[in-house]
Protein backbone atom coordinates (compact mmCIF):
# COMPACT_ATOMS: atom_id res chain seq x y z
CA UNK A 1 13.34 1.80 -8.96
CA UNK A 2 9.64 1.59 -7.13
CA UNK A 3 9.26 -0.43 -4.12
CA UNK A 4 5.45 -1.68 -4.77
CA UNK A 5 4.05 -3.74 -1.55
CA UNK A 6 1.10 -5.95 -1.90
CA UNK A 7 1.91 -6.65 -5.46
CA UNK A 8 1.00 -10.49 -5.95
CA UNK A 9 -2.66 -9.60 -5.00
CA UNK A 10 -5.43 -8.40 -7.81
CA UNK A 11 -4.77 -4.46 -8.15
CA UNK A 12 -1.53 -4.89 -6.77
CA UNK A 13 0.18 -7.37 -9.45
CA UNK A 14 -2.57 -5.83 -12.22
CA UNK A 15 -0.39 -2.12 -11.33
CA UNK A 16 3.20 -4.34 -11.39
CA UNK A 17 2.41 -5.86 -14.85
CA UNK A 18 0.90 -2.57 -16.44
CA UNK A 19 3.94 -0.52 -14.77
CA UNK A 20 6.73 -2.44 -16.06
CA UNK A 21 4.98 -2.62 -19.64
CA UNK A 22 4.44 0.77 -19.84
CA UNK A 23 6.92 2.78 -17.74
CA UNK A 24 9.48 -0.25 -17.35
CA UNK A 25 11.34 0.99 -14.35
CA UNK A 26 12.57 -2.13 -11.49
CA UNK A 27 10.28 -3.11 -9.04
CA UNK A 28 11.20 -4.46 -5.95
CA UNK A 29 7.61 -6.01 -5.09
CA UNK A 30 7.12 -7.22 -1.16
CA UNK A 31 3.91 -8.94 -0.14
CA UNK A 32 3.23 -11.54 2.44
CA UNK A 33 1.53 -14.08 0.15
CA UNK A 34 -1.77 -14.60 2.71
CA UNK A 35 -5.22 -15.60 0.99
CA UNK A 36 -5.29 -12.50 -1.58
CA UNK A 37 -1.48 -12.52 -2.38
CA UNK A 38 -0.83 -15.43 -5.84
CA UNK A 39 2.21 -15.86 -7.24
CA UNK A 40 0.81 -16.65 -10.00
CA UNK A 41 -0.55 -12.87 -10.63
CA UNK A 42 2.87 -12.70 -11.66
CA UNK A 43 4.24 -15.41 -13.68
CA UNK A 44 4.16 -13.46 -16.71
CA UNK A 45 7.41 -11.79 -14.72
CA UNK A 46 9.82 -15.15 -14.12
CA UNK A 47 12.84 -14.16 -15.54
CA UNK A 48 12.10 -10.71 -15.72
CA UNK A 49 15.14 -9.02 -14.51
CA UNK A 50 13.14 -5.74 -13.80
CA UNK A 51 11.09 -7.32 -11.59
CA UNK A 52 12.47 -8.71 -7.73
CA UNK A 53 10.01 -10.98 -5.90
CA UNK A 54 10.75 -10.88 -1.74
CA UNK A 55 8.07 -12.54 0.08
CA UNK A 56 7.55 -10.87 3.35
CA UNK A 57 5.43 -8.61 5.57
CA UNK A 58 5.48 -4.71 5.66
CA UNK A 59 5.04 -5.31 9.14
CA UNK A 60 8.80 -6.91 9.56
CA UNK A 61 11.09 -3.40 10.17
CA UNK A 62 14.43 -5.49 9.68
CA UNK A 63 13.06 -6.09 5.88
CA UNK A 64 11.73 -2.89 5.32
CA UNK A 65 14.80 -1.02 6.32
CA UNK A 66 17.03 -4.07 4.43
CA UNK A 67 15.24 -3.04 1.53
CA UNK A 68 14.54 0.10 1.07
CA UNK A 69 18.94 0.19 1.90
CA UNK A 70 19.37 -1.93 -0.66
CA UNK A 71 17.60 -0.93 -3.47
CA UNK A 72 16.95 2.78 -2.85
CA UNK A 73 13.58 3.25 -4.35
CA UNK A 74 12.29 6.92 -5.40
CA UNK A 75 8.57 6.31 -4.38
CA UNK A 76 6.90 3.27 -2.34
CA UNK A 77 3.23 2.30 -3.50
CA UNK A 78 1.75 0.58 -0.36
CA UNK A 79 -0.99 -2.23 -1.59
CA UNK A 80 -0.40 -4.47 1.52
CA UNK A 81 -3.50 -4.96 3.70
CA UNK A 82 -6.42 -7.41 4.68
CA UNK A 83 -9.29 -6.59 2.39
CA UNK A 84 -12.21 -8.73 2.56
CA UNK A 85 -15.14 -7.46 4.61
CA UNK A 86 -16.53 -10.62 5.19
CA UNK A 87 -13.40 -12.26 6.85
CA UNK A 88 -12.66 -8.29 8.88
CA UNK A 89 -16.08 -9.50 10.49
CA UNK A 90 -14.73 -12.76 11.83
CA UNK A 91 -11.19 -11.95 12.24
CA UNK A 92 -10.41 -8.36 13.21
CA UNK A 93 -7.54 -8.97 14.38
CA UNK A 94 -5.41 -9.69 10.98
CA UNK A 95 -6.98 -6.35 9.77
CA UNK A 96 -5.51 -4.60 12.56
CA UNK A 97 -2.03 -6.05 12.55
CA UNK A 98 -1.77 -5.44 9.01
CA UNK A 99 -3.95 -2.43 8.01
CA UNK A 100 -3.06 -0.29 11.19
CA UNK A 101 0.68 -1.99 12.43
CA UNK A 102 2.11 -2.61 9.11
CA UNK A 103 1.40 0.68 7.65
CA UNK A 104 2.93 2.21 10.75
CA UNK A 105 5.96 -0.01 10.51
CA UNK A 106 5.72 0.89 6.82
CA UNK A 107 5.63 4.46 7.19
CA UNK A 108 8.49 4.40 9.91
CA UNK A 109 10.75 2.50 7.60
CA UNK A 110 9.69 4.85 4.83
CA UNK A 111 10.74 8.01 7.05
CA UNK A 112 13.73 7.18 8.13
CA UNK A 113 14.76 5.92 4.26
CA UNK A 114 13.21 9.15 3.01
CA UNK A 115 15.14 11.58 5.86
CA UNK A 116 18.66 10.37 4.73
CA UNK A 117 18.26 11.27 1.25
CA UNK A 118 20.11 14.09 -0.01
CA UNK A 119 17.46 17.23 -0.48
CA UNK A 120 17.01 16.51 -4.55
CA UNK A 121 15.83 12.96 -4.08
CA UNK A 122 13.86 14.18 -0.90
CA UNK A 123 11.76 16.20 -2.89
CA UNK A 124 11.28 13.55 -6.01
CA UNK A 125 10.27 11.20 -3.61
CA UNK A 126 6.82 9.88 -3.17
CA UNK A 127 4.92 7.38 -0.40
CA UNK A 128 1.81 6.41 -2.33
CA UNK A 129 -1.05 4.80 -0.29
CA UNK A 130 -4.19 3.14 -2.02
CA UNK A 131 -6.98 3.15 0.33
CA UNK A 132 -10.71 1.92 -0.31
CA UNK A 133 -13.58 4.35 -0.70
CA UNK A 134 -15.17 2.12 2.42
CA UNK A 135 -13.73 4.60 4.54
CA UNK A 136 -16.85 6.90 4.12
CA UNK A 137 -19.18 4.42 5.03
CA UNK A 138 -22.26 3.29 2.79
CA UNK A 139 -23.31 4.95 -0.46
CA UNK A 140 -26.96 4.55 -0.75
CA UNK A 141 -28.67 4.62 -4.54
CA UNK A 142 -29.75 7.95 -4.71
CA UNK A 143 -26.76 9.81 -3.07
CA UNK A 144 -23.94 11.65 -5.32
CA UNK A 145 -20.48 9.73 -5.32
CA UNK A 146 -18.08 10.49 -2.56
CA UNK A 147 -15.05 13.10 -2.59
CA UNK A 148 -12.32 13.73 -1.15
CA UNK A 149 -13.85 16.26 1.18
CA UNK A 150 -16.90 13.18 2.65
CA UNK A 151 -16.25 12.40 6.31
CA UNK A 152 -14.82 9.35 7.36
CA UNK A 153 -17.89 6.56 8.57
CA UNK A 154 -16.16 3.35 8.39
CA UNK A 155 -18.90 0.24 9.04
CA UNK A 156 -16.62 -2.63 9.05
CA UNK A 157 -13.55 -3.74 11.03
CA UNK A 158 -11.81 -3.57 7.55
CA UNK A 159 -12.72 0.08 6.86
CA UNK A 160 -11.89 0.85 10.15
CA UNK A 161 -8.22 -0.23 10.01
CA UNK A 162 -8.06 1.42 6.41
CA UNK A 163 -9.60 4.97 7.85
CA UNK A 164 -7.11 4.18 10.71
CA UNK A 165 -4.29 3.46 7.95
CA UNK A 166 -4.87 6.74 6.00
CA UNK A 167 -4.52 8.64 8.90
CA UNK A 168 -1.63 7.60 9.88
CA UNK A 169 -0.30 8.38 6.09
CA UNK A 170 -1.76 11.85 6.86
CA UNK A 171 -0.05 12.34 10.17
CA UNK A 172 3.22 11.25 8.49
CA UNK A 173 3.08 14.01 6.36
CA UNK A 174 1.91 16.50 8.61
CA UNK A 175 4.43 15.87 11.26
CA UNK A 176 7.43 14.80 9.44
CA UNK A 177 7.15 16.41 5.76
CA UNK A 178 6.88 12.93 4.17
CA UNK A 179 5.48 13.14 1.02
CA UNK A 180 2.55 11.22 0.26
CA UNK A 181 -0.44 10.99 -1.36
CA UNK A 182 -3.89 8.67 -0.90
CA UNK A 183 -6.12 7.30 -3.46
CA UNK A 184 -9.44 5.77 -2.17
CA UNK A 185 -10.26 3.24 -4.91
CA UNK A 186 -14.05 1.99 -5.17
CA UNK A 187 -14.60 -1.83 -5.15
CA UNK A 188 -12.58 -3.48 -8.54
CA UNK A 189 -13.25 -6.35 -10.11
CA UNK A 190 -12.27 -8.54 -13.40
């Protein structure tokens, strides 16, 4: 069982369908349903009893600790955030709450889960974060792709609360052993 969060929005139900085809372990997927979050993503899934829907906010502890209780996942893939540029611009305030709050709450829920586990399932267990390669700022034509190693020159509010997001995932680890890891996807489309 994989708790997936964000997972009725484009990558997020693209990685539910593809893991449940493919690997076919449960998924208990959380997201908020906001402007990026459809249902519909997912209909391919009604009926699917692999698959558990729970519309809610990764920002809403009671739920996060409910579920992780519950269900007793072996790795958490965090898709939630605010992700259009455009709208960070306008409306910082969302990407904060969401981006930089809800991956705290997130991460708190995720520790406390992860600390009571007996020292096998400690170890198997993963916290996987997907990030945006925004967080290094602006690529221009003639530069060589980013790494890993690039320093962190976020330009918008939304790659600000994402840089702000993967270092929190990066404290979490450093201070408290959690085990996680961060991808930094480029921009996806289809």
């Amino acid at each position: 069982m994989i708790l997936v969060t964000g997972g009725a929005g484009f990558i997020g139900s693209n990685f539910v369908l593809d893991w449940l085809s493919g690997v076919g372990e449960p998924v208990v997927n959380v997201d908020k349903l906001t402007y990026a979050g459809n249902r519909a993503n997912l209909a391919a899934l009604e009926g699917d009893v692999r698959h558990r829907f729970v519309q809610g906010d990764i920002g809403d502890r009671a739920l996060m600790d409910s579920l992780l209780a519950e269900h007793r996942p072996r790795a958490i893939v965090n898709f939630a955030a605010e992700s259009h540029v455009d709208r960070s611009i306008h409306g910082p305030g969302d990407f904060i709450r969401s981006n930089v709050n809800g991956t705290f709450t997130l991460l708190e829920a995720a520790r406390g889960y992860w600390s009571a586990l007996e020292a096998d399932a400690q170890a198997a267990f993963r916290f996987l974060h997907v990030s945006t390669d925004e967080v290094y700022g602006t690529l221009s034509p003639d530069a060589p792709a980013f790494t890993e190693e690039h320093v962190y020159e976020p330009n918008s509010p939304y790659s600000a609360s994402k840089a702000a997001s993967d270092h929190l995932v990066r404290a979490w680890h450093h201070t408290y052993g959690l085990p996680v890891l961060t991808t930094n996807c480029s921009n996806n489309y289809g």
